[in-house]
C-alpha atoms as a PDB file:
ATOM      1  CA  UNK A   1       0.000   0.000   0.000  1.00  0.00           C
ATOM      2  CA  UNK A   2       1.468   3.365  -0.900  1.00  0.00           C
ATOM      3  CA  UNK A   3       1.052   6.181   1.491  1.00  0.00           C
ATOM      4  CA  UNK A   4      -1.507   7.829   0.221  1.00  0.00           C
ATOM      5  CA  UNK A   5      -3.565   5.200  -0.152  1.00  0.00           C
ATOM      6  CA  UNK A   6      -2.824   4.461   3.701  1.00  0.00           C
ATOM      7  CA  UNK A   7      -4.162   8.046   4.330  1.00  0.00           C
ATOM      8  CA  UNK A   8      -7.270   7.586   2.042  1.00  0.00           C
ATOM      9  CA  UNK A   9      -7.897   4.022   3.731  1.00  0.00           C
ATOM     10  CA  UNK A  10      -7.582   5.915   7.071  1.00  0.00           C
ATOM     11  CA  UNK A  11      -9.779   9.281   5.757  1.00  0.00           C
ATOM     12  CA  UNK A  12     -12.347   6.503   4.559  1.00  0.00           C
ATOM     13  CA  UNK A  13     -12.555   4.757   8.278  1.00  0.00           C
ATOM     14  CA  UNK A  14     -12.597   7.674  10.170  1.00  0.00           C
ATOM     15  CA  UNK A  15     -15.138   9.716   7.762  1.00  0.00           C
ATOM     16  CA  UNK A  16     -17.019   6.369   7.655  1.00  0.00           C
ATOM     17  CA  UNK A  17     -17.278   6.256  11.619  1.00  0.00           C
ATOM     18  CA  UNK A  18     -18.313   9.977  11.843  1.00  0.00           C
ATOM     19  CA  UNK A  19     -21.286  10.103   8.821  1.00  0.00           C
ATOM     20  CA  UNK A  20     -22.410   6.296   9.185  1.00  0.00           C
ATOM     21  CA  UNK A  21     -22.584   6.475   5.385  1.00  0.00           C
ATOM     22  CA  UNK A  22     -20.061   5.592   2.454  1.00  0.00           C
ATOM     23  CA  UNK A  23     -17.753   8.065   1.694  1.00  0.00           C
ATOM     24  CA  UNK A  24     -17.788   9.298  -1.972  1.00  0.00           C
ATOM     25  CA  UNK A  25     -14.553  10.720  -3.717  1.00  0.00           C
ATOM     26  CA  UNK A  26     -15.500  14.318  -3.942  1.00  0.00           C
ATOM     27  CA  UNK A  27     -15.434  14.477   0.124  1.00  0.00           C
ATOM     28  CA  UNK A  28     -12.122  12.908  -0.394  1.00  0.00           C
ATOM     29  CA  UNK A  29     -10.925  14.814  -2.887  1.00  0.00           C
ATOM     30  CA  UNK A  30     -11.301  18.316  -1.275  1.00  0.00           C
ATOM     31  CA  UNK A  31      -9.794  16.913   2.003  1.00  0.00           C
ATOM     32  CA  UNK A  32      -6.659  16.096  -0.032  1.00  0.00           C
ATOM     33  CA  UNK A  33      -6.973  18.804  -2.816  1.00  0.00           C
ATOM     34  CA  UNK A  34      -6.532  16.139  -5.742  1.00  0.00           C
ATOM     35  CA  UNK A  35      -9.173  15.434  -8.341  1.00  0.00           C
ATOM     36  CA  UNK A  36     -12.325  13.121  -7.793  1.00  0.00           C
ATOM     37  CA  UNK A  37     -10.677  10.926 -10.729  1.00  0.00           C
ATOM     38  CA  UNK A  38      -7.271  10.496  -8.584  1.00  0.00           C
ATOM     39  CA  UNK A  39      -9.286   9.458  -5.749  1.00  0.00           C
ATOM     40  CA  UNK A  40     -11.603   7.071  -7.803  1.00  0.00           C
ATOM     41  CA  UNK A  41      -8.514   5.512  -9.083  1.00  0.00           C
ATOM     42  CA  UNK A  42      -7.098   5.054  -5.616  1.00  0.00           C
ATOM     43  CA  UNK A  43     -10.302   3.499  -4.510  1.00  0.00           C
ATOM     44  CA  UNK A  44     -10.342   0.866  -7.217  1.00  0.00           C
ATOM     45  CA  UNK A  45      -7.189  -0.356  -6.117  1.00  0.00           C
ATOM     46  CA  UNK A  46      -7.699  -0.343  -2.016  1.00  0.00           C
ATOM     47  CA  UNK A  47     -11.105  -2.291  -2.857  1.00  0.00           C
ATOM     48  CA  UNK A  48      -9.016  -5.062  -5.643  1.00  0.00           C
ATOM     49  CA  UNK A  49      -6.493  -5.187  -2.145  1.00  0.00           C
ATOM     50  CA  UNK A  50     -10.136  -5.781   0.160  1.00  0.00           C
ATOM     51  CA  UNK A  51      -9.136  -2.743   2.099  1.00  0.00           C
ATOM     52  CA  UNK A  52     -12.443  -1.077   1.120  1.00  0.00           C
ATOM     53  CA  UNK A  53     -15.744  -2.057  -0.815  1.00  0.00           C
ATOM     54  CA  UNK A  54     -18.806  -0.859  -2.389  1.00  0.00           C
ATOM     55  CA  UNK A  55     -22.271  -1.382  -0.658  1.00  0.00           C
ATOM     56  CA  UNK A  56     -23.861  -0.705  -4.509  1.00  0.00           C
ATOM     57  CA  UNK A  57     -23.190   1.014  -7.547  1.00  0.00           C
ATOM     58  CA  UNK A  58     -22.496   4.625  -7.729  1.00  0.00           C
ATOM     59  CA  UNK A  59     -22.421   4.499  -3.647  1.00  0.00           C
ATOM     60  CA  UNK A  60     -18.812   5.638  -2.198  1.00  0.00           C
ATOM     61  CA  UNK A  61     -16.829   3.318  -0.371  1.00  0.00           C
ATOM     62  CA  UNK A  62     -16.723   1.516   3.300  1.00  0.00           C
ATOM     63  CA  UNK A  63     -13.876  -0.024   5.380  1.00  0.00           C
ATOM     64  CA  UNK A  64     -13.694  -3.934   4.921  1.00  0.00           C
ATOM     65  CA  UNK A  65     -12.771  -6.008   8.106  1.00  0.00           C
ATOM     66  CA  UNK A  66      -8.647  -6.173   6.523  1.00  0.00           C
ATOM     67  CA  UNK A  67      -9.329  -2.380   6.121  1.00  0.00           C
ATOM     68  CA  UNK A  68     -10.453  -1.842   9.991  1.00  0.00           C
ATOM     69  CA  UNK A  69      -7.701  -4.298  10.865  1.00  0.00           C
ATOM     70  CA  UNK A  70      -5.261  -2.759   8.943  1.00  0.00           C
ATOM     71  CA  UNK A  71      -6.114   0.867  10.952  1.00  0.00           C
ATOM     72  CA  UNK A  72      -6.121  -0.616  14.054  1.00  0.00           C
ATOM     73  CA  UNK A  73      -2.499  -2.086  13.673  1.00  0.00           C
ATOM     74  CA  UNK A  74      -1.595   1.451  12.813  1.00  0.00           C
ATOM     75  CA  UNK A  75      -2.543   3.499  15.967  1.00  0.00           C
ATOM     76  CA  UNK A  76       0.031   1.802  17.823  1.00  0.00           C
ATOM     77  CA  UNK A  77       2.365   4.612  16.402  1.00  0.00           C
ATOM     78  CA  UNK A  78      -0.004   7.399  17.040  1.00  0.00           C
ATOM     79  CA  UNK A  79       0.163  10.026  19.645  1.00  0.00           C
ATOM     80  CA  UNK A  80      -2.546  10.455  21.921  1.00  0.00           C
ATOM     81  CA  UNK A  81      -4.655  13.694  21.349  1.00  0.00           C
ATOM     82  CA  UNK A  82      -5.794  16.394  24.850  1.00  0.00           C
ATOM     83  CA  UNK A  83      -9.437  15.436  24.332  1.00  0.00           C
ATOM     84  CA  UNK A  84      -8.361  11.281  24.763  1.00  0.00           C
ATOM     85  CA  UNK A  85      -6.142  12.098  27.748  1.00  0.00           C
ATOM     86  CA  UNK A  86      -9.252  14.393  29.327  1.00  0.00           C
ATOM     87  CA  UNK A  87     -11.393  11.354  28.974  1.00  0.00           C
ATOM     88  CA  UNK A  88      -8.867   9.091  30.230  1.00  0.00           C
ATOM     89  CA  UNK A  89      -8.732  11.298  33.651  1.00  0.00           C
ATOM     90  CA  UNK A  90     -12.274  11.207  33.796  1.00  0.00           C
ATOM     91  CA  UNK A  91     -12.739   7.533  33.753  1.00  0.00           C
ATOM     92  CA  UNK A  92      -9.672   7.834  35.846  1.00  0.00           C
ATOM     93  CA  UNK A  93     -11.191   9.169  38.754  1.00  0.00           C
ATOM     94  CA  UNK A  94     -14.501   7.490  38.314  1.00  0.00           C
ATOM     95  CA  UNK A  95     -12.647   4.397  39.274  1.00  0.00           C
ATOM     96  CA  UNK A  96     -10.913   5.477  42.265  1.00  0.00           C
ATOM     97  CA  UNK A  97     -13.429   6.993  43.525  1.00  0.00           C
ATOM     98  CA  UNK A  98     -16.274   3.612  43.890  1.00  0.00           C
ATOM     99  CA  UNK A  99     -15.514   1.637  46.863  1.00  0.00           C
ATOM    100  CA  UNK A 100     -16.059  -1.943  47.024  1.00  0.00           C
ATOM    101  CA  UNK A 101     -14.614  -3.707  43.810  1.00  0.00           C
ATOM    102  CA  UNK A 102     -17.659  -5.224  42.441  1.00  0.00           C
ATOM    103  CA  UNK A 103     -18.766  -1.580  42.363  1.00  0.00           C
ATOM    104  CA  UNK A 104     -15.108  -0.146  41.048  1.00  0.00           C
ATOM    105  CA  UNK A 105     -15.407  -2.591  38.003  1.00  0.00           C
ATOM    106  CA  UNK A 106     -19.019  -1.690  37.437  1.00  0.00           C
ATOM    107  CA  UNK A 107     -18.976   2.377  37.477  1.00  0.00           C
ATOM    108  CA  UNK A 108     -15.562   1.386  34.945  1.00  0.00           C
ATOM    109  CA  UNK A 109     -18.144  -0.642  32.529  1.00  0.00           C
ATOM    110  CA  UNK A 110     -20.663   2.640  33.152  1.00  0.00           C
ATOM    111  CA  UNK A 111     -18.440   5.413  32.374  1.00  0.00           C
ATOM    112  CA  UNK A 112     -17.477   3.150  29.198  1.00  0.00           C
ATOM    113  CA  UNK A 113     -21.188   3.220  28.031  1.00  0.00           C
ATOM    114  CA  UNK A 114     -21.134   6.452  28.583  1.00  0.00           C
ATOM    115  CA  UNK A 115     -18.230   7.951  26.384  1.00  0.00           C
ATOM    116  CA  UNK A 116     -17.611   5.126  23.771  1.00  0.00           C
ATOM    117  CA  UNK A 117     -21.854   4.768  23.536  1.00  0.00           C
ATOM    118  CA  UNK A 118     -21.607   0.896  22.892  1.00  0.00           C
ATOM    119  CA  UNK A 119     -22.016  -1.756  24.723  1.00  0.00           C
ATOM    120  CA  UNK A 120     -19.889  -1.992  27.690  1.00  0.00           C
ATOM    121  CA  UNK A 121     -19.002  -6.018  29.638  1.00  0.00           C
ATOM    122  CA  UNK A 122     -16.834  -6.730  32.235  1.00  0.00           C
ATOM    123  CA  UNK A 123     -15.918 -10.062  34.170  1.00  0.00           C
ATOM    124  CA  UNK A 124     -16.749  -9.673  37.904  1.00  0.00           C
ATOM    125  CA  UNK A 125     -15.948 -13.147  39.378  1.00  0.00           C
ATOM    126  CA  UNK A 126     -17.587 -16.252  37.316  1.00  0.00           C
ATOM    127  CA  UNK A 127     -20.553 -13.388  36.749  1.00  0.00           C
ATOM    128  CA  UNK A 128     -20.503 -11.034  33.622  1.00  0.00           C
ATOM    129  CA  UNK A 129     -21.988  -7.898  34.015  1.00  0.00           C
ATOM    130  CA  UNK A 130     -23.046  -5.638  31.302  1.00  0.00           C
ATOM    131  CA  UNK A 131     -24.532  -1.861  30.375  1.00  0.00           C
ATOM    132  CA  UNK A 132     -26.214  -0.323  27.331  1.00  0.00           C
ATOM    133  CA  UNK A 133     -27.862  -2.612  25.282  1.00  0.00           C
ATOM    134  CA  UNK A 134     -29.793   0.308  24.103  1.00  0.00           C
ATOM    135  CA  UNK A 135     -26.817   2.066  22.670  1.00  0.00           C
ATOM    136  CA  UNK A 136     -25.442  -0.879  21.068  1.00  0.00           C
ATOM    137  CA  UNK A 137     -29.108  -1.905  19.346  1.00  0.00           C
ATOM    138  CA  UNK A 138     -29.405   1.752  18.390  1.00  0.00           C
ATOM    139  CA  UNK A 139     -26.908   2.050  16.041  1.00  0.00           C
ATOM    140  CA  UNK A 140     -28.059   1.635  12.152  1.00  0.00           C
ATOM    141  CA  UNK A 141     -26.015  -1.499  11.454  1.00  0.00           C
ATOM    142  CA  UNK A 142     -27.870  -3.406  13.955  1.00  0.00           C
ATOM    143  CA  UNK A 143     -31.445  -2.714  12.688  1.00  0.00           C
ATOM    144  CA  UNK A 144     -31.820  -6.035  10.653  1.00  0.00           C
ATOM    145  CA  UNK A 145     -33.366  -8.703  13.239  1.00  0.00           C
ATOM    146  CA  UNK A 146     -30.529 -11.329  11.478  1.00  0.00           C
ATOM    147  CA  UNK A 147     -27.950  -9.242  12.672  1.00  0.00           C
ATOM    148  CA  UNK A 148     -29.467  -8.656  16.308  1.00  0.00           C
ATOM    149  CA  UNK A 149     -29.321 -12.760  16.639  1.00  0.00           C
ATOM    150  CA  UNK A 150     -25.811 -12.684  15.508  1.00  0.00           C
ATOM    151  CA  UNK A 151     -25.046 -10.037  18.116  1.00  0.00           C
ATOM    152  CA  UNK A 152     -26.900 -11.904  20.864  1.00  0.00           C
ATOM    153  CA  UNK A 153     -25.512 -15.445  20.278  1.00  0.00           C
ATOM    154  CA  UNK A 154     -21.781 -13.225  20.236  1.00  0.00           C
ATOM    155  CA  UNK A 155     -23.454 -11.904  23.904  1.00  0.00           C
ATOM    156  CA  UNK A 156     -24.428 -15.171  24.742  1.00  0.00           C
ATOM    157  CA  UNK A 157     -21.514 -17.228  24.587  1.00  0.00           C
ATOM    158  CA  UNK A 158     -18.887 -13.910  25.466  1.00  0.00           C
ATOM    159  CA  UNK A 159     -17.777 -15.133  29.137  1.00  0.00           C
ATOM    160  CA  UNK A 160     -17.218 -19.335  28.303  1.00  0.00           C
ATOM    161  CA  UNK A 161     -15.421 -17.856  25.677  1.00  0.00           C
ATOM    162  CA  UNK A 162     -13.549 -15.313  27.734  1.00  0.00           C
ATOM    163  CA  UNK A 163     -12.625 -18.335  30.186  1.00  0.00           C
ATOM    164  CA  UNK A 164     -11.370 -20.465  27.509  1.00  0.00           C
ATOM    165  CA  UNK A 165      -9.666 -18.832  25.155  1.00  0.00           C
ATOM    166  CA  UNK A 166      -8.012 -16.452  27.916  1.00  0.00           C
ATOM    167  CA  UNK A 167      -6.917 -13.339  25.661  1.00  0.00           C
ATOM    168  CA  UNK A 168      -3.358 -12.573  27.437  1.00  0.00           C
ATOM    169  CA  UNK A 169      -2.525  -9.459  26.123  1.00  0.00           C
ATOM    170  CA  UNK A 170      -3.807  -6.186  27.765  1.00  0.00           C
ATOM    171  CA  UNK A 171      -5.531  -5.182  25.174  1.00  0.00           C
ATOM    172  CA  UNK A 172      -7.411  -6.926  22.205  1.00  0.00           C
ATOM    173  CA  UNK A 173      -9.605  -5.997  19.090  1.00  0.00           C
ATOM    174  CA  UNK A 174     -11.595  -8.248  17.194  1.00  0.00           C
ATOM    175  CA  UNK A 175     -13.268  -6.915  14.413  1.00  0.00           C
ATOM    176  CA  UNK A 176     -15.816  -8.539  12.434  1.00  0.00           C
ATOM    177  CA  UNK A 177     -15.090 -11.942  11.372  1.00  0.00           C
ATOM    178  CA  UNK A 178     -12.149 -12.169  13.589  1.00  0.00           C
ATOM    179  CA  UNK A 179     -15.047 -12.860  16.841  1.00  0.00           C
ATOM    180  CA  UNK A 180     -15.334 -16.626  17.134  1.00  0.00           C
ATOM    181  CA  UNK A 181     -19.032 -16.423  17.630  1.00  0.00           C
ATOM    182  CA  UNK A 182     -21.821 -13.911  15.649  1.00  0.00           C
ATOM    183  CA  UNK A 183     -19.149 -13.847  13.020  1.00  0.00           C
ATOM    184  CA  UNK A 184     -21.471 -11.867  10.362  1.00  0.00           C
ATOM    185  CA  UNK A 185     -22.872  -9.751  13.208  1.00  0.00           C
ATOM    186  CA  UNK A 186     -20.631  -6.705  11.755  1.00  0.00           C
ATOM    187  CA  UNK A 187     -19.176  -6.088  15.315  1.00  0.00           C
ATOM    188  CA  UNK A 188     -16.211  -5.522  17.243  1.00  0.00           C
ATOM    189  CA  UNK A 189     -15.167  -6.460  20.619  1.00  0.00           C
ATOM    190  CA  UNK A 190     -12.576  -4.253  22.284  1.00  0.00           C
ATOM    191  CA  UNK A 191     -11.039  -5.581  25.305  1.00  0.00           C
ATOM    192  CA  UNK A 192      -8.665  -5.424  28.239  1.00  0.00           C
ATOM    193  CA  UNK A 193      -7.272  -7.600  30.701  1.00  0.00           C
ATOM    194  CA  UNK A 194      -6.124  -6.664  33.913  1.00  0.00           C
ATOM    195  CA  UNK A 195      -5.823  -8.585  37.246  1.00  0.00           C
ATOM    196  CA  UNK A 196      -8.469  -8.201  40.394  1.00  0.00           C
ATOM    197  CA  UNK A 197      -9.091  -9.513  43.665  1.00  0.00           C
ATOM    198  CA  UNK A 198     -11.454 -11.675  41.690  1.00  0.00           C
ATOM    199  CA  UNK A 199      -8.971 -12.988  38.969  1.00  0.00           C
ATOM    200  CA  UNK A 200      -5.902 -12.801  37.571  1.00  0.00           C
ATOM    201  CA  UNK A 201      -7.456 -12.750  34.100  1.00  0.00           C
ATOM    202  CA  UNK A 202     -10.398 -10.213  34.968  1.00  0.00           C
ATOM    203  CA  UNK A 203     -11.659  -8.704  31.509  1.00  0.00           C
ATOM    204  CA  UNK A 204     -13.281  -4.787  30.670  1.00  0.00           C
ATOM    205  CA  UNK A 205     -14.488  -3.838  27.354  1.00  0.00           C
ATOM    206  CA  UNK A 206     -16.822  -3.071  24.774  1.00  0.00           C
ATOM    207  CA  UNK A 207     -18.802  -4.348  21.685  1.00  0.00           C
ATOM    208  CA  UNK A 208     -19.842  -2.102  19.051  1.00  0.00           C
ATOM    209  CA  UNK A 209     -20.252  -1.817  15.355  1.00  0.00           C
ATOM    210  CA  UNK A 210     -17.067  -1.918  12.956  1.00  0.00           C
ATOM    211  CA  UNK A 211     -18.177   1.162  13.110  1.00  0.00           C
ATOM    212  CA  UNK A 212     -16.679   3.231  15.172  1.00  0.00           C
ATOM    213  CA  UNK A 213     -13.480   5.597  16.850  1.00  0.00           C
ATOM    214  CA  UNK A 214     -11.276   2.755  17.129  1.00  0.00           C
ATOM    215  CA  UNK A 215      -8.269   5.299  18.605  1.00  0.00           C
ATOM    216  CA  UNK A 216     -10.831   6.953  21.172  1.00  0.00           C
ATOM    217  CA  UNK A 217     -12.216   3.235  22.358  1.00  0.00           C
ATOM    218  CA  UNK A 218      -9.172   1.520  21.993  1.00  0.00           C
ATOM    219  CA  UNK A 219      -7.718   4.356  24.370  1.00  0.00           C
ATOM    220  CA  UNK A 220     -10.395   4.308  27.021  1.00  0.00           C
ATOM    221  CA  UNK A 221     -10.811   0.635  27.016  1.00  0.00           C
ATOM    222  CA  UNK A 222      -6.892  -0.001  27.740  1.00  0.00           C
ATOM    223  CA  UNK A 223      -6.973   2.771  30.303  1.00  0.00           C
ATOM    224  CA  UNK A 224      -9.805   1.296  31.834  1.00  0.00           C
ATOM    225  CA  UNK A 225      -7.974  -1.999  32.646  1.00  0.00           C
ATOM    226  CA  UNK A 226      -5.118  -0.083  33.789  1.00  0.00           C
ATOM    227  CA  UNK A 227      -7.283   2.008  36.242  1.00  0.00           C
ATOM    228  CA  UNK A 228      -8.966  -1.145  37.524  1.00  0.00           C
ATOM    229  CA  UNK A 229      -5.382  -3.023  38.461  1.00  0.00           C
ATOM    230  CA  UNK A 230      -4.131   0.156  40.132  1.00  0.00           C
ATOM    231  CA  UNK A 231      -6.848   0.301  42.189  1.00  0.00           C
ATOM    232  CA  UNK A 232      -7.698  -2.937  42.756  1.00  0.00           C
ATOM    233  CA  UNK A 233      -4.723  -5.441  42.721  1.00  0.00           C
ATOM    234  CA  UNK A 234      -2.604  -4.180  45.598  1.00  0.00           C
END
């Protein structure tokens, strides 16, 4: 991939997750001040790579699965923005400030809700508790009743799963067809693992659409595990 394909590929995800709509060239090509035609070109050949694909004709273009996967592995070598660090402090101090550490984990999964607006799960013991299944069934990919199944039997089966498969670094992404269960759900499970007085593999996250901030989750979600062993693994 050349790099300005890796910026259009990026521009696409990031327009995509803001507009919940394709994005067509002409957006594109006044946000890099090169004609429609340089961008169509560029699009034919991120969607003959899979990066990107077309829901029909004469629509603009949406991030595959390779394409989100290929962002994700990216923002490893990007620097954290104020706003992400102001949201960080703020989940921050919701943790330290809970008490007991069924509640610590629980106002963590809360305050996820709250600023990613998915879905938010954590492990508390052998129990899984979980917040805003009305933010998660509100979004517009989840409106077809197939895809709701998908996303419940991926609910459903989240914790064995968890228990077996053990995911041992701190922080995980599976996107799309990379979940082992409600693989054509069109959802992504963001995850972190951190240790507790209930576990050593204790586990905070969130499921949402492909659809969505991956740096701005990704950052809260791995900050939330952080918080949760500082405060509660002494």
């Amino acid at each position: 991939m050349t790099p300005r394909q890796e910026k259009i590929l990026q521009a696409i995800v990031e327009q995509h997750a803001e507009v919940a709509s394709p994005v067509g060239s002409s957006l594109l090509a006044k946000l890099f001040d090169v004609s429609s035609a340089t961008i169509r070109a560029e699009m034919v050949e991120l969607e003959r790579m899979g990066y990107i694909s077309q829901p029909h004709t004469s629509a603009g273009r949406v991030p595959t699965d390779k394409g989100y996967r290929y962002y994700v592995n990216q923002l490893a070598e990007v620097q954290e923005l104020p706003e992400e660090r102001r949201a960080q402090r703020a989940l921050t101090a919701r943790v330290q400030d809970a008490g007991l550490p069924e509640q610590t984990i629980r106002n963590a999964v809360d305050t996820l809700v709250e600023l990613t607006h998915n879905l938010g799960l954590a492990t508390i013991g052998p129990q899984l508790y979980m917040s805003g299944l009305s933010n998660l069934f509100g979004q517009p990919e989840f409106m077809h009743p197939g895809q709701v199944q998908e996303v419940a039997r991926l609910l459903d089966n989240i914790q064995p799963w968890l228990a077996e498969a053990a995911p041992n670094e701190p922080l995980s992404v599976f996107i799309g067809r990379e979940n082992p269960i409600g693989r054509s759900a069109g959802a992504s499970l963001i995850i972190s693992r951190f240790r507790s007085p209930f576990s050593d593999r204790s586990y905070i996250g969130v499921l949402g659409s492909t659809r969505q901030s991956y740096r701005d989750v990704m950052s809260l979600v791995g900050r939330a595990g952080q918080a949760l062993e500082e405060t509660l693994y002494v």
